[in-house]
Protein backbone atom coordinates (compact mmCIF):
# COMPACT_ATOMS: atom_id res chain seq x y z
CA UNK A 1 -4.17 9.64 -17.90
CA UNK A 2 -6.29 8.47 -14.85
CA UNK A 3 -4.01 7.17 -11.86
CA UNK A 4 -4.71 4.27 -9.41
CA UNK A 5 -3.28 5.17 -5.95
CA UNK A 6 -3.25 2.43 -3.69
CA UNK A 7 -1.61 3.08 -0.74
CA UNK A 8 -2.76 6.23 1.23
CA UNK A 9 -2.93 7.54 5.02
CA UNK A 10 -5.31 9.68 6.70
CA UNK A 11 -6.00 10.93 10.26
CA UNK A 12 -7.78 7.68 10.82
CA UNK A 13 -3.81 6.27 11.61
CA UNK A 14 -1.42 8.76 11.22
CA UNK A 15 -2.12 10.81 8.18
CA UNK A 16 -2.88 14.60 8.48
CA UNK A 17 -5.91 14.93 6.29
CA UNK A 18 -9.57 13.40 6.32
CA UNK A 19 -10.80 10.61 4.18
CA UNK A 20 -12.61 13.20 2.50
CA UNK A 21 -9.68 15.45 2.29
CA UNK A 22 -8.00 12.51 0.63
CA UNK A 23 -10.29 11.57 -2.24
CA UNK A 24 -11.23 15.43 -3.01
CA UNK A 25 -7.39 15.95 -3.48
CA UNK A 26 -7.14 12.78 -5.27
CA UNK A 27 -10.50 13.38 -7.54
CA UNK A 28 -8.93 16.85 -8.84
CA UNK A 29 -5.67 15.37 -9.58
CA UNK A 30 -8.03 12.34 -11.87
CA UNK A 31 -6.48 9.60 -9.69
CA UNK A 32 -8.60 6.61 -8.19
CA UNK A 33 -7.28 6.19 -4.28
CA UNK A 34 -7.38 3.39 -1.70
CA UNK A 35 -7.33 4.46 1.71
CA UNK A 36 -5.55 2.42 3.40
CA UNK A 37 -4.62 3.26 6.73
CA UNK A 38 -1.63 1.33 9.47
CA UNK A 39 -3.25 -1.25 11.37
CA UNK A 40 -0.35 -1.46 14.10
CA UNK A 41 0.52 -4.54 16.43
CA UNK A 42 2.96 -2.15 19.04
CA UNK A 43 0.70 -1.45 22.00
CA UNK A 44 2.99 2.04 22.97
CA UNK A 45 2.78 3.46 19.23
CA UNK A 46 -1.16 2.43 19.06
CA UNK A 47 -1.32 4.44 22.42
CA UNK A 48 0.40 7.19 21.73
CA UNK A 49 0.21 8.18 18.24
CA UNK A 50 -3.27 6.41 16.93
CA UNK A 51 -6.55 6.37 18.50
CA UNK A 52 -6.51 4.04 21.44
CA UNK A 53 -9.51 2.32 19.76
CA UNK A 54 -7.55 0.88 17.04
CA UNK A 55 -5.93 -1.19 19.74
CA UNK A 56 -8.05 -4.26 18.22
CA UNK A 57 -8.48 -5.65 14.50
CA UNK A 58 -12.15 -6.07 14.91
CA UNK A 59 -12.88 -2.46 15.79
CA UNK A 60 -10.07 -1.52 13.27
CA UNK A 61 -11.89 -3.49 10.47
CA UNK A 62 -15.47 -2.35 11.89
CA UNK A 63 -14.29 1.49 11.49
CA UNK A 64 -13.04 0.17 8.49
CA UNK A 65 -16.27 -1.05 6.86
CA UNK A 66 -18.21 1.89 8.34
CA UNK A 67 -16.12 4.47 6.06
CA UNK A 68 -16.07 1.96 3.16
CA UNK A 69 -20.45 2.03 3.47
CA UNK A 70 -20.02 6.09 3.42
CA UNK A 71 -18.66 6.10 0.12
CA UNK A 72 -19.56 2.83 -1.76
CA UNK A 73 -21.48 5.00 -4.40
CA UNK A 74 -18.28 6.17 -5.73
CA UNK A 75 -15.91 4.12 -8.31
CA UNK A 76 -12.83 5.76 -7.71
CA UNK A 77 -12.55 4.85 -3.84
CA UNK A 78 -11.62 1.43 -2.25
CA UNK A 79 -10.59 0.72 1.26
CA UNK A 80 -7.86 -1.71 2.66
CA UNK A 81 -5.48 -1.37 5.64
CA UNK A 82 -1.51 -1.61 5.80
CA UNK A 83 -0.50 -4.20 8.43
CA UNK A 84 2.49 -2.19 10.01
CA UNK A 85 4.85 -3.62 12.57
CA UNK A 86 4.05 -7.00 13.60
CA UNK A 87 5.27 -9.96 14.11
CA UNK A 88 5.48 -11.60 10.92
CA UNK A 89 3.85 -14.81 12.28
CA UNK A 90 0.83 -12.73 12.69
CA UNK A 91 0.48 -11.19 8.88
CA UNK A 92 -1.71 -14.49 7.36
CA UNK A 93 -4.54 -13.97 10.29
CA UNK A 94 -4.51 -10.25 9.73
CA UNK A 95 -4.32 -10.41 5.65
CA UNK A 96 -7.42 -12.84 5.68
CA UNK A 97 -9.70 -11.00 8.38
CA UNK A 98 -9.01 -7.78 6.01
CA UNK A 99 -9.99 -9.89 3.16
CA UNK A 100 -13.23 -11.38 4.38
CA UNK A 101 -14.71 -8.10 4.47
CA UNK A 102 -12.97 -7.37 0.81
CA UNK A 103 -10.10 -4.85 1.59
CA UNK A 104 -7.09 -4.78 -0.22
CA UNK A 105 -4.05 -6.12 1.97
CA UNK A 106 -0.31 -4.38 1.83
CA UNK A 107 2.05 -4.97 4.03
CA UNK A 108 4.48 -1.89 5.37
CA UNK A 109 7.66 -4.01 3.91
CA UNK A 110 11.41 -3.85 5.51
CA UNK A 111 12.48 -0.13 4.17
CA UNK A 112 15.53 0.76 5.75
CA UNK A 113 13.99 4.08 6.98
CA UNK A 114 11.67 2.39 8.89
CA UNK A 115 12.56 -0.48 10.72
CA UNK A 116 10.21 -3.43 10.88
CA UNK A 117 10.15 -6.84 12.81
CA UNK A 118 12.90 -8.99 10.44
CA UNK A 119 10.96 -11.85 8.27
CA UNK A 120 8.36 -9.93 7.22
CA UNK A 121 8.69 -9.07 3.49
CA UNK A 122 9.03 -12.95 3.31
CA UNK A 123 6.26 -13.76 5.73
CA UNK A 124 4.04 -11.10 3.21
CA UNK A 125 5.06 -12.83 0.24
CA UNK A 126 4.19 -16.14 1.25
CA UNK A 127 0.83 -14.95 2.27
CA UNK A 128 -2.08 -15.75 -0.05
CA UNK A 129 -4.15 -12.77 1.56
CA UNK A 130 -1.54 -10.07 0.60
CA UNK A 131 -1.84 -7.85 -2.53
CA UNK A 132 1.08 -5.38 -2.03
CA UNK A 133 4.42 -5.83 -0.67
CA UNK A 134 5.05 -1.66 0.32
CA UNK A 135 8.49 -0.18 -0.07
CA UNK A 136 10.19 -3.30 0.55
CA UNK A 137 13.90 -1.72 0.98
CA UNK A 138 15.58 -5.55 -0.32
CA UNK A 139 14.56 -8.39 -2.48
CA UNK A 140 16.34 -11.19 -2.14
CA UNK A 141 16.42 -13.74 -5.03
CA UNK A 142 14.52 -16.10 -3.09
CA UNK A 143 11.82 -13.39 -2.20
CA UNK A 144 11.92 -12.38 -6.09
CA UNK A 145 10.66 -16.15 -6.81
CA UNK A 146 7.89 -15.73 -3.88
CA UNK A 147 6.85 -12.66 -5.12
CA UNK A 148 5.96 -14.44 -8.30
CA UNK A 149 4.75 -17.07 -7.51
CA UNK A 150 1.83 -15.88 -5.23
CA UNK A 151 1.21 -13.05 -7.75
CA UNK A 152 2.44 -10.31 -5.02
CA UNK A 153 2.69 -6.83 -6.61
CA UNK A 154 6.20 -5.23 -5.05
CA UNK A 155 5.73 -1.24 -4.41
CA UNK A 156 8.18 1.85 -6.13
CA UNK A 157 7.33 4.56 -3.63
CA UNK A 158 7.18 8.08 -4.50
CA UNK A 159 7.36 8.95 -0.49
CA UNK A 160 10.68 10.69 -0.04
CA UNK A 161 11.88 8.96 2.90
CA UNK A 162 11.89 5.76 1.25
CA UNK A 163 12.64 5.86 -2.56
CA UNK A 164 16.29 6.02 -2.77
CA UNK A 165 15.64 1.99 -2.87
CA UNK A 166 13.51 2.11 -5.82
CA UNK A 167 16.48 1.35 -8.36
CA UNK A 168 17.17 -2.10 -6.44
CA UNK A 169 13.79 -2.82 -6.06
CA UNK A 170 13.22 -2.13 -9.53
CA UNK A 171 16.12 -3.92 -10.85
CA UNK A 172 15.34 -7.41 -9.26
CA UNK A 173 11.83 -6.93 -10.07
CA UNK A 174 12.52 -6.32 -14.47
CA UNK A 175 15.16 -9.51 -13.46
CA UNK A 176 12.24 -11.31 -12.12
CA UNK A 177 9.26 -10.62 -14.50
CA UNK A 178 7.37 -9.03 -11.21
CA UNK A 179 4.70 -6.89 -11.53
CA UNK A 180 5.03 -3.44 -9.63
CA UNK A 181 2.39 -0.55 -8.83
CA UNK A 182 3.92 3.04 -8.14
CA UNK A 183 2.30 4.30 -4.65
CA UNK A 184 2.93 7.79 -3.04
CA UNK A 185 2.32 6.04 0.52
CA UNK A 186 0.75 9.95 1.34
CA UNK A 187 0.22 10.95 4.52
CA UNK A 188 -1.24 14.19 3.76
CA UNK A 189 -3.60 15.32 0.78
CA UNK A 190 -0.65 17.62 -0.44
CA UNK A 191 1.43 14.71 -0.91
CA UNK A 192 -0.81 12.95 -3.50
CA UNK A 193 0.11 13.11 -7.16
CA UNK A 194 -0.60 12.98 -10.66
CA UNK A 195 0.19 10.39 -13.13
CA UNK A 196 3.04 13.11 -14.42
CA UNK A 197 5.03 12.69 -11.03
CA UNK A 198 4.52 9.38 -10.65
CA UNK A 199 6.40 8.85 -14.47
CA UNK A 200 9.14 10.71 -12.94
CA UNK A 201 9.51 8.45 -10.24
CA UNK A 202 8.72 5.83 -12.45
CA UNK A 203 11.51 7.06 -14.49
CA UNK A 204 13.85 7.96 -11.57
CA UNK A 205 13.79 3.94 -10.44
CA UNK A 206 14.80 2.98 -14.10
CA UNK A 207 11.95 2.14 -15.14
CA UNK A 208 10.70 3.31 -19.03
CA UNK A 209 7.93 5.12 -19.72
CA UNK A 210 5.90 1.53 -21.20
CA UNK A 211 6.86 0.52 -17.72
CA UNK A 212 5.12 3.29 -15.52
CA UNK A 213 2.33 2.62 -17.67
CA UNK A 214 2.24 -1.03 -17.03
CA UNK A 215 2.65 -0.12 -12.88
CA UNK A 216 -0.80 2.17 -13.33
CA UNK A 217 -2.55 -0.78 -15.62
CA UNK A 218 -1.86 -3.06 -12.91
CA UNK A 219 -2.95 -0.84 -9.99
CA UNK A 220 -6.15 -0.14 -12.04
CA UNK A 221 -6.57 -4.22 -12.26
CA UNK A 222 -6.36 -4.40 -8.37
CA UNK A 223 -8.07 -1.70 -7.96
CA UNK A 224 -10.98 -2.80 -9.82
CA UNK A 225 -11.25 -5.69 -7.81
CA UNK A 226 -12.24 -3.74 -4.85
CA UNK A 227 -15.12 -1.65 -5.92
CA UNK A 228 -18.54 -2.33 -4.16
């Protein structure tokens, strides 16, 4: 069974492997990947963890495009950012510059292992320009509705650090009727994987196994909508 990864890191933000080190890994595993690396609105992380010329979203999304060019000959490799810590006013300007130039939008949602400005799984879901609400940590009913109603696919992670909130995410979203994707959110090619481990954490969230299968049918649709 082919997977569809969508949400992946590399040493363009704050991964540890190359884009090319990425899609190898994810090519012998038979997985599709997007690459999509943090664009990040906090000046002191941008400085001191990321390149300093990620500071802007135009030379982000320039860098962006540049890498996408390298490899449009391939079908099994999209491009998209993740708009990490900002203020949540900000995430509709962000979402639609990313979308002009046909990247796939998530947004690094309010996972309690990772603190992020307050409001902004429910400025993502009200966003038009948004495709992935990432590890979200909570869904409130309210959210749940959103989610729906702007066609918003909610996130079970496979990355350790956040998926002991995959059975509440899960839950609200089979309450809801909301579609999900299953993501690793790697940061490293060795922390990629295979449509085996991604039933098991698939299964581990309570989903069933016509379930995981739906999350990878759905990442394959957004996927697909991203190929050059």
């Amino acid at each position: 069974m082919k997977r569809y990864e969508l949400h992946s890191h590399t040493d363009f933000s704050d991964g540890k492997s190359s884009i090319e080190e990425m899609i190898n890994m994810a090519r012998e595993m038979n997985s599709a990947i997007a690459i999509t690396d943090h664009f990040i609105g906090d000046e002191f992380f941008i400085n001191k963890i990321l390149h300093p010329n990620m500071s802007s979203l135009d030379s982000f999304l320039n860098r962006r495009k540049k890498f996408r060019e390298k490899f449009k000959i391939s079908d099994d490799v999209i491009f998209g950012i993740e708009i990490t810590r900002i203020n949540p006013k900000r995430i509709p300007e962000i979402a639609k510059a990313a979308k002009k130039l046909d990247f796939i939008v998530l947004v690094h949602g309010e996972t309690s292992s990772d603190k992020v400005p307050a409001g902004t799984n429910t400025a993502a879901l009200n966003c038009e320009y948004v495709d992935v609400l990432a590890h979200p940590g909570h869904l409130s009913e309210e959210e749940a509705l959103k989610a729906k109603e702007n066609k918003i696919f909610i996130e079970i992670t496979a990355r350790k650090m956040h998926k002991s909130e995959n059975p509440e995410i899960a839950k609200i979203c089979k309450k809801f009727n909301l579609e999900m994707v299953i993501d690793t959110d790697a940061h490293s090619a060795g922390e990629l994987i295979d449509y085996r481990s991604a039933k098991k954490t698939g299964s581990d969230a309570g989903l069933s196994e016509d379930e995981v299968w739906k999350t990878n049918e759905n990442a394959k649709e957004i996927f697909k909508k991203y190929l050059i």
